[in-house]
C-alpha atoms as a PDB file:
ATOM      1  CA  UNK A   1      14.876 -18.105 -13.216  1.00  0.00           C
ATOM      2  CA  UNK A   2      17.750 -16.807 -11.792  1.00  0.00           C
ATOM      3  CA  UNK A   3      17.722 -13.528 -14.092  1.00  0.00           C
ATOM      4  CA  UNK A   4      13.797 -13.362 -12.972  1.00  0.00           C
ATOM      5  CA  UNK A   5      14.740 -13.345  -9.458  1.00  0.00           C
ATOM      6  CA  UNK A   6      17.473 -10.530  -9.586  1.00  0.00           C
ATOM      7  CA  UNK A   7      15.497  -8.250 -11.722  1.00  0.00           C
ATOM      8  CA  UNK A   8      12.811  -8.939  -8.870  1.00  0.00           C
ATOM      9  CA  UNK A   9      15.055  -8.209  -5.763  1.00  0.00           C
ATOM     10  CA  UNK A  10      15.859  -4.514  -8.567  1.00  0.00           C
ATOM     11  CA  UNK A  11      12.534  -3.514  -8.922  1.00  0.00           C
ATOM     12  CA  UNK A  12      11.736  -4.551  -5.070  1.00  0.00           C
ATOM     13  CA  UNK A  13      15.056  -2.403  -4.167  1.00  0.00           C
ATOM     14  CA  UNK A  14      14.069   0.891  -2.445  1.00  0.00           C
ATOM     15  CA  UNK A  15      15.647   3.129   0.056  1.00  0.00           C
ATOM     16  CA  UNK A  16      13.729   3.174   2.697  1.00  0.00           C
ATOM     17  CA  UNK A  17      14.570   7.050   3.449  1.00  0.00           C
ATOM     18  CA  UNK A  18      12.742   7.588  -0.149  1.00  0.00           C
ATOM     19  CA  UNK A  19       9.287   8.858   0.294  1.00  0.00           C
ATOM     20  CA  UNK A  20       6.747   6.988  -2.183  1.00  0.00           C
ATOM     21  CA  UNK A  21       3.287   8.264  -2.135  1.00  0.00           C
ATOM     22  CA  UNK A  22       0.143   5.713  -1.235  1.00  0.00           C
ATOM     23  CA  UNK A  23      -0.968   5.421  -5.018  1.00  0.00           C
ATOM     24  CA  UNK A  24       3.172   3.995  -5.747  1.00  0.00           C
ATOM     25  CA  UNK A  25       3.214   1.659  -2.687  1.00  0.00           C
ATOM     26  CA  UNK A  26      -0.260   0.036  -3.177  1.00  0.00           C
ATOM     27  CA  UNK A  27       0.796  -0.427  -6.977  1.00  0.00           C
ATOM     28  CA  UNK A  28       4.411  -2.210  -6.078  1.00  0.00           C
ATOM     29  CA  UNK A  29       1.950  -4.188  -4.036  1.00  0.00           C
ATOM     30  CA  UNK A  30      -0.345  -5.555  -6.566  1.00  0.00           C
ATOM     31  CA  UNK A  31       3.471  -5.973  -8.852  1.00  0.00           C
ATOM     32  CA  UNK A  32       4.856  -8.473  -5.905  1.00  0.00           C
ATOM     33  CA  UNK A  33       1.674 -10.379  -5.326  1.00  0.00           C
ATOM     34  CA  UNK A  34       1.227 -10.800  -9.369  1.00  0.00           C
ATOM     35  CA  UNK A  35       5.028 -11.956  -9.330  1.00  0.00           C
ATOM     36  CA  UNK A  36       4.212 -14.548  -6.208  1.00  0.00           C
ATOM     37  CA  UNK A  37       1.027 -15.212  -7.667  1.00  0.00           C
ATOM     38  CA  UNK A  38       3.353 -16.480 -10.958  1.00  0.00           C
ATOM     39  CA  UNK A  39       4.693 -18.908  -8.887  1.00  0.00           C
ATOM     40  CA  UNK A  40       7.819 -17.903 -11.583  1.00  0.00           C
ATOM     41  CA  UNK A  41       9.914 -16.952  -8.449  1.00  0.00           C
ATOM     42  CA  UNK A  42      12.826 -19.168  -6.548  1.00  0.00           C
ATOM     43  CA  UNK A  43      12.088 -19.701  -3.344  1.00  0.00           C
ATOM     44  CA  UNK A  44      15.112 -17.107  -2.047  1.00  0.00           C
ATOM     45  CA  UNK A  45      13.315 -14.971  -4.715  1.00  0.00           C
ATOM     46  CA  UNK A  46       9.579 -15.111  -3.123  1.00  0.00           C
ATOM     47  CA  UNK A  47      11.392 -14.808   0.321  1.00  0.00           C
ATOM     48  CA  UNK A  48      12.391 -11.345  -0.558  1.00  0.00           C
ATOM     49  CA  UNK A  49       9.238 -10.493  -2.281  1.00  0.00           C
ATOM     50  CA  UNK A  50       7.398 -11.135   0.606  1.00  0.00           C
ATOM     51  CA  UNK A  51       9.693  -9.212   3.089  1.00  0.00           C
ATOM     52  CA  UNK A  52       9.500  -6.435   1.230  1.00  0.00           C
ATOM     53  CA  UNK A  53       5.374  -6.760   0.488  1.00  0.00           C
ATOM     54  CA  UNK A  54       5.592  -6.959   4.157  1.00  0.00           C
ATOM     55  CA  UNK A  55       7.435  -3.808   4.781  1.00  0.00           C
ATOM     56  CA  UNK A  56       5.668  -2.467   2.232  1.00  0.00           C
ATOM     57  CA  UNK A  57       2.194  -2.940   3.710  1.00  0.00           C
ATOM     58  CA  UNK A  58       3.032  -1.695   7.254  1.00  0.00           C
ATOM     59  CA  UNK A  59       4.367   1.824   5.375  1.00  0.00           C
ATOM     60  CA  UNK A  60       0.799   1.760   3.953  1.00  0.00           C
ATOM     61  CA  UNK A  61      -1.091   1.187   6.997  1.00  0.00           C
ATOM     62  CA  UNK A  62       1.069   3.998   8.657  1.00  0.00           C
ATOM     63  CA  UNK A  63       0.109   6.061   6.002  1.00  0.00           C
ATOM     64  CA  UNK A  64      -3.154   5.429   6.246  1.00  0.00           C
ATOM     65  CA  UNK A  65      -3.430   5.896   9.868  1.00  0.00           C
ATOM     66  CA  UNK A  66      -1.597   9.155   9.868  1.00  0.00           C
ATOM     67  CA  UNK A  67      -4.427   9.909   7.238  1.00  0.00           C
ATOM     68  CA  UNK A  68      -7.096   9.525   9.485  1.00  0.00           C
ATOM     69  CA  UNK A  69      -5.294  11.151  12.397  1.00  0.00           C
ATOM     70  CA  UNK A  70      -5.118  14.059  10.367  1.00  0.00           C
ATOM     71  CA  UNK A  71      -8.747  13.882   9.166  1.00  0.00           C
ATOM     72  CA  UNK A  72      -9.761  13.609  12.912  1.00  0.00           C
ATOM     73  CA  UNK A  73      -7.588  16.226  13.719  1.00  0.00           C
ATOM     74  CA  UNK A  74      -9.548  18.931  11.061  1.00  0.00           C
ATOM     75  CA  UNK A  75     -13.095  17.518  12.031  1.00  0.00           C
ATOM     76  CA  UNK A  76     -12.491  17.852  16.105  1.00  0.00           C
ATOM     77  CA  UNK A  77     -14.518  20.732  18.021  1.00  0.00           C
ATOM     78  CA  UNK A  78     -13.168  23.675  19.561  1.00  0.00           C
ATOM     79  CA  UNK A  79     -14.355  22.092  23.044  1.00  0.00           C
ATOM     80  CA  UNK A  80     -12.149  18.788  21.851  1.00  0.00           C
ATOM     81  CA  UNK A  81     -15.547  16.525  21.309  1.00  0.00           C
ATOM     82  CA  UNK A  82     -15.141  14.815  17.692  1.00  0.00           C
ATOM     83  CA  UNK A  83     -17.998  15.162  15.645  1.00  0.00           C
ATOM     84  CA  UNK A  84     -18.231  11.635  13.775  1.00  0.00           C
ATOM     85  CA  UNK A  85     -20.057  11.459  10.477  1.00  0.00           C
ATOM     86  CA  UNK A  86     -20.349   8.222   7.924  1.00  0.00           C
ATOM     87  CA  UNK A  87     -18.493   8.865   4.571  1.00  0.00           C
ATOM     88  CA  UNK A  88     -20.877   9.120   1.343  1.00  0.00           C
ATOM     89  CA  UNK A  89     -18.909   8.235  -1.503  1.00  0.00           C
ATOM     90  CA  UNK A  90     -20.600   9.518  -4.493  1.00  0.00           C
ATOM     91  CA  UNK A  91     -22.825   7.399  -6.140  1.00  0.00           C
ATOM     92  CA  UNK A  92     -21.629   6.207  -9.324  1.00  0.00           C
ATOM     93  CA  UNK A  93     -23.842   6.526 -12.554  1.00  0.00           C
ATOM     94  CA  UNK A  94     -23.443   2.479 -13.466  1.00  0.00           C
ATOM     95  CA  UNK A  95     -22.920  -0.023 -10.628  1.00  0.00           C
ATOM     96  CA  UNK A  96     -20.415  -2.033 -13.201  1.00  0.00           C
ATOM     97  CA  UNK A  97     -17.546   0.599 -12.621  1.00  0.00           C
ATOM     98  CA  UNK A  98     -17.089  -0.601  -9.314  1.00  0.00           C
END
């Protein structure tokens, strides 16, 4: 368990001056969860998977909220009003892909 653990705390081990796009960070995500979800972790080993889903998630919401800063930004009138309009996604040909 031990072994598990370190190579856990290695794959959770990041700089935190390294820029990961949205797609890597919600995909180290879903690996932490699966390894908490295992329940194959010490508890000093879920500890650290859990800071670092932690740290992990707030990058993600900044990221997303820069997102939509910037997408308000593009969509804003020249007189400053914000023109608000619901997002289609395009419907997909079969439901089941969803």
């Amino acid at each position: 368990m031990a072994e598990r653990d370190k190579q856990a705390a290695g794959e959770m081990a990041v700089s935190e001056d390294a820029e990961v796009d949205f797609a890597a960070t919600v995909e180290r995500l879903e690996r932490l969860v699966e390894q908490l979800e295992s329940g194959e972790l010490s508890l000093e080993g879920s500890l650290a998977a859990f800071e670092q889903g932690v740290r992990l998630t707030r990058d993600a919401q900044r990221r997303l909220d820069e997102a939509e800063l910037r997408v308000r930004t593009l969509i804003e009138r020249p007189d400053g009003s914000i023109d608000f309009a619901p997002f289609d996604a395009p419907a997909a040909e079969d439901d089941s892909e969803r």
